[in-house]
Protein backbone atom coordinates (compact mmCIF):
# COMPACT_ATOMS: atom_id res chain seq x y z
CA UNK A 1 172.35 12.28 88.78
CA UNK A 2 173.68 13.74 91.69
CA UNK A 3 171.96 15.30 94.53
CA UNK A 4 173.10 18.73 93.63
CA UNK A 5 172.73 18.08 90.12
CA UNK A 6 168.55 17.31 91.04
CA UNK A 7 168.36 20.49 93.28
CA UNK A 8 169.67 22.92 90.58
CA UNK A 9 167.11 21.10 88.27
CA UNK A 10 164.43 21.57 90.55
CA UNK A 11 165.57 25.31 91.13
CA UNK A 12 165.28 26.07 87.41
CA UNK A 13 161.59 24.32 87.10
CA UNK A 14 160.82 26.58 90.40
CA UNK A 15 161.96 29.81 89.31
CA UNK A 16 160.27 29.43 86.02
CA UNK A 17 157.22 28.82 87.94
CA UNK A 18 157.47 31.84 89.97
CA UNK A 19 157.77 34.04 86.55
CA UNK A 20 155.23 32.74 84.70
CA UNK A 21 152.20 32.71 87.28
CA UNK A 22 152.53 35.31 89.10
CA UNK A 23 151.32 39.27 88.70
CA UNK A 24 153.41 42.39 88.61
CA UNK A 25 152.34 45.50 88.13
CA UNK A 26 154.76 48.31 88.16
CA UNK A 27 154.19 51.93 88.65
CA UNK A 28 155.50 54.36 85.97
CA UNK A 29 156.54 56.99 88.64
CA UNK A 30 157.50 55.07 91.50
CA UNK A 31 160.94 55.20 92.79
CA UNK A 32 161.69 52.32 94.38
CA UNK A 33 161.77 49.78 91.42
CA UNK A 34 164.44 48.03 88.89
CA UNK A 35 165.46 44.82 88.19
CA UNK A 36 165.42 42.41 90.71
CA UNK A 37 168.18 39.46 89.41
CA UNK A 38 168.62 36.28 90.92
CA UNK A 39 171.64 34.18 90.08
CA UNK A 40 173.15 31.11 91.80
CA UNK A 41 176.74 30.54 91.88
CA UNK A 42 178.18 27.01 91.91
CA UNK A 43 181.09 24.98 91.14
CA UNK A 44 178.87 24.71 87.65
CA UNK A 45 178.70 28.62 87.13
CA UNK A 46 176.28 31.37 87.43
CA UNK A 47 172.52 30.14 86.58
CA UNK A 48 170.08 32.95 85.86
CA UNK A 49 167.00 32.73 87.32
CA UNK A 50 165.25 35.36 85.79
CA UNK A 51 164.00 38.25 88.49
CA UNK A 52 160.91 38.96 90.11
CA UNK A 53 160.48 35.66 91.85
CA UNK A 54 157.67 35.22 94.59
CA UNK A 55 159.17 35.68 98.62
CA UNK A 56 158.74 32.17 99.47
CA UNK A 57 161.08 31.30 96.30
CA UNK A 58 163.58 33.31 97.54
CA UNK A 59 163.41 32.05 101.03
CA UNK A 60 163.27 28.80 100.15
CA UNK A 61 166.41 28.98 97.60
CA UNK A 62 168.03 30.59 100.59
CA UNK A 63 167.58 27.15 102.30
CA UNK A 64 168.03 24.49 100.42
CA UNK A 65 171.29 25.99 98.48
CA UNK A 66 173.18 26.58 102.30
CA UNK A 67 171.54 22.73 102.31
CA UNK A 68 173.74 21.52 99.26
CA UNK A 69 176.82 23.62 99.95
CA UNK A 70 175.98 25.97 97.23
CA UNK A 71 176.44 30.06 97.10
CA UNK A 72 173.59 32.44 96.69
CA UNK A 73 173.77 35.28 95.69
CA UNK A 74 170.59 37.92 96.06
CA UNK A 75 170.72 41.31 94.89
CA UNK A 76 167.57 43.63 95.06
CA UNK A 77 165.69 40.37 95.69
CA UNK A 78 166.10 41.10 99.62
CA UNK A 79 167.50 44.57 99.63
CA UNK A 80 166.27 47.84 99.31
CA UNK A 81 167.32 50.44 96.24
CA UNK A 82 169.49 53.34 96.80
CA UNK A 83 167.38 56.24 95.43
CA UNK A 84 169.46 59.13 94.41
CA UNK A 85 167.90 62.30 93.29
CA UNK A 86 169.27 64.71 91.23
CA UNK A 87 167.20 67.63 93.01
CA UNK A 88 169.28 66.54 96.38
CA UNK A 89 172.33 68.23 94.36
CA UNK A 90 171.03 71.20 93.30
CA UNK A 91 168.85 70.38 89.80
CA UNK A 92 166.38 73.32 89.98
CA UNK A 93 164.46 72.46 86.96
CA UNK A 94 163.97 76.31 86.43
CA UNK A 95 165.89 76.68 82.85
CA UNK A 96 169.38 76.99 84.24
CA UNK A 97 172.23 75.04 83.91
CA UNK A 98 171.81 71.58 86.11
CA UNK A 99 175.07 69.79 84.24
CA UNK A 100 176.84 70.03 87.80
CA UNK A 101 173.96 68.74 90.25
CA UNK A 102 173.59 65.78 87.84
CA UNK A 103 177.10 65.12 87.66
CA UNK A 104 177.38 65.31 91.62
CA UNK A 105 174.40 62.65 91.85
CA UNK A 106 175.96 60.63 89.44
CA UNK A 107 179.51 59.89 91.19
CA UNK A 108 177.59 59.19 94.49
CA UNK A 109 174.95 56.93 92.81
CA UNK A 110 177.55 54.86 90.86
CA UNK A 111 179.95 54.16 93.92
CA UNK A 112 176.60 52.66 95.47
CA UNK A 113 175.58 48.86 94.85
CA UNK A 114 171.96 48.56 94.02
CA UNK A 115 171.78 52.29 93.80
CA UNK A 116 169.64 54.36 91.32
CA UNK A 117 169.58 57.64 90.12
CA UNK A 118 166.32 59.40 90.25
CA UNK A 119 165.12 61.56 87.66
CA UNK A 120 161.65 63.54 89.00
CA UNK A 121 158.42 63.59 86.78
CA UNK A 122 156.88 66.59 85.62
CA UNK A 123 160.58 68.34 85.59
CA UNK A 124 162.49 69.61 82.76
CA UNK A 125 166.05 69.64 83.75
CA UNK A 126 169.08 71.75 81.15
CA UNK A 127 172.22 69.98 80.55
CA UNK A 128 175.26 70.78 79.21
CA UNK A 129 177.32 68.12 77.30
CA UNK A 130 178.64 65.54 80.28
CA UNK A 131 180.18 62.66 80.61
CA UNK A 132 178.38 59.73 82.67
CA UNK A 133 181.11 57.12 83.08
CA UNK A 134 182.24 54.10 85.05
CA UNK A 135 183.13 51.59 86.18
CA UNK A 136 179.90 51.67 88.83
CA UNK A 137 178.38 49.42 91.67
CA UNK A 138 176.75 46.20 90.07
CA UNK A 139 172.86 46.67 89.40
CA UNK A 140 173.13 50.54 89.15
CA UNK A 141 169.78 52.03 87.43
CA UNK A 142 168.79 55.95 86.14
CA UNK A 143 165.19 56.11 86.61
CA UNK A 144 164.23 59.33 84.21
CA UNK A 145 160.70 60.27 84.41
CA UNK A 146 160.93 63.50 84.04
CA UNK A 147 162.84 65.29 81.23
CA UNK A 148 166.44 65.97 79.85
CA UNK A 149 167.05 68.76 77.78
CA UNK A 150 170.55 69.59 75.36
CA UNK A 151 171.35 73.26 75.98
CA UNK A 152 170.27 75.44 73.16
CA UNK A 153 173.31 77.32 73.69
CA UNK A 154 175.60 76.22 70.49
CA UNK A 155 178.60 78.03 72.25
CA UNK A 156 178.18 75.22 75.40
CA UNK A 157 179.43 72.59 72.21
CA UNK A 158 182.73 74.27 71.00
CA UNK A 159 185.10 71.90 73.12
CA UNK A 160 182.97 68.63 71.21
CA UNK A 161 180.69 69.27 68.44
CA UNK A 162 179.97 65.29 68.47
CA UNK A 163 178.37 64.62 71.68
CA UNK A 164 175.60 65.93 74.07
CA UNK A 165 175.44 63.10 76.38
CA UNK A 166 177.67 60.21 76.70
CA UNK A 167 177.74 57.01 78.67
CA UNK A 168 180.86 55.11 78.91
CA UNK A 169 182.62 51.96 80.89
CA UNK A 170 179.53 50.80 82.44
CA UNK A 171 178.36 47.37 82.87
CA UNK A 172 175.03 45.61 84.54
CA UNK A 173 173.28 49.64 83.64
CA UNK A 174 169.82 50.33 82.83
CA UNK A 175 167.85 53.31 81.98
CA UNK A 176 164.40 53.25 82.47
CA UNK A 177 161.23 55.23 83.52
CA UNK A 178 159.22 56.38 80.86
CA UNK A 179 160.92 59.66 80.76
CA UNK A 180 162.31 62.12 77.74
CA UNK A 181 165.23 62.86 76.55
CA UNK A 182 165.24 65.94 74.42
CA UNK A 183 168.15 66.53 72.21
CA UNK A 184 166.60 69.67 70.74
CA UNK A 185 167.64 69.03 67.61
CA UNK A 186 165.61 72.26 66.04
CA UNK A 187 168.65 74.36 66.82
CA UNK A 188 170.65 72.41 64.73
CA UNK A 189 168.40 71.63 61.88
CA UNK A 190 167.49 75.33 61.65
CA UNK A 191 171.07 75.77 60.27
CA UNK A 192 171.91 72.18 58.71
CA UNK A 193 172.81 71.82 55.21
CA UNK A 194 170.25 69.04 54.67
CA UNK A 195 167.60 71.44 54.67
CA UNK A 196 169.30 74.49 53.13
CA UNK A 197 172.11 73.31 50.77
CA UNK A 198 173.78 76.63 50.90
CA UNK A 199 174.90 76.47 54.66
CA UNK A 200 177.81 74.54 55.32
CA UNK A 201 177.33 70.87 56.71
CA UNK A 202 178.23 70.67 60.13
CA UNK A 203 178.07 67.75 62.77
CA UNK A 204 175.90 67.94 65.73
CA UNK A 205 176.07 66.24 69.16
CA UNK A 206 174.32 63.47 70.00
CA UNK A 207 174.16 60.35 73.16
CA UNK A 208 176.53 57.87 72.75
């Protein structure tokens, strides 16, 4: 076996060692988390080594893989998160519209590697239907703690009945946080033919 061969070995055993035994505790509203990915590329291909690995792992892959003439490469591991918030661009939480502000946030959080976009806690935020599309920075993240509510204006749904929220062309995205997203469906059921056969039966919009 060759020496590179060994060290990728021993890299695997390592980083398996790292997940297993160690603690992590992660705070519901902090804003400064996300996945942490490791990955080493080679002549071989990309080996995932799982994510939140111990500092002296990372250091010492660092090392040893300039050692053997590998690549690394770290994302979050060793960098900080971009932490975009939504009330930076004018979400006001206060019943009005906020489709804009959260569109605004968006386009600056996805041209940012490693970036997320922050959704407060204990904030109720009205949204139109939008669009949240990419392509975005590698590793991008929206952290909603707080809540997302459809518009219970039916008038705000004439240009698409189908969809409230959608996401679209995005790869290596997570949502996360603990959060709600409220499609406030009771408008819509209030006048749905499944529960009063005499209305007409109508689509309504949903996240895609």
């Amino acid at each position: 076996m060759s020496q590179q061969s060994q060290f990728l070995t021993l890299l695997i055993i390592l980083a398996s060692f790292s997940t297993c035994f160690s603690s992590y505790k992660e705070d519901p509203h902090a804003t400064n988390g996300g996945p942490d990915p490791i990955a080493h590329t080679t002549s071989m291909g990309t080996i995932n080594l799982g994510d939140k690995h111990e500092p002296w792992l990372v250091d010492f892959m660092k090392s040893q893989t300039k050692r053997f003439g590998l690549t690394t490469r770290l994302s979050s591991a060793s960098t900080s998160q971009k932490l975009v918030n939504v009330g930076d661009f004018g979400a006001k939480a206060n019943g009005g519209d906020d489709t804009e502000a959260f569109r605004k946030a968006w386009k600056v959080a996805c041209s940012s590697a490693n970036s997320a976009l922050v959704v407060p806690a204990n904030k109720n935020y009205h949204l139109k239907p939008i669009t949240f599309s990419g392509p975005c920075k590698p590793y991008f993240t929206m952290k909603i703690y707080g809540t997302i509510k459809a518009s219970s204006h039916k008038s705000d749904y004439e240009k698409d009945t189908l969809h409230w929220l959608v996401f679209e062309n995005l790869q290596d995205f997570n949502i996360e946080g603990g959060g709600t997203i409220n499609g406030n469906g009771r408008i819509w059921w209030e006048s749905s033919c499944k529960i009063n056969d005499k209305l007409p039966c109508k689509h309504a919009p949903t996240v895609s």
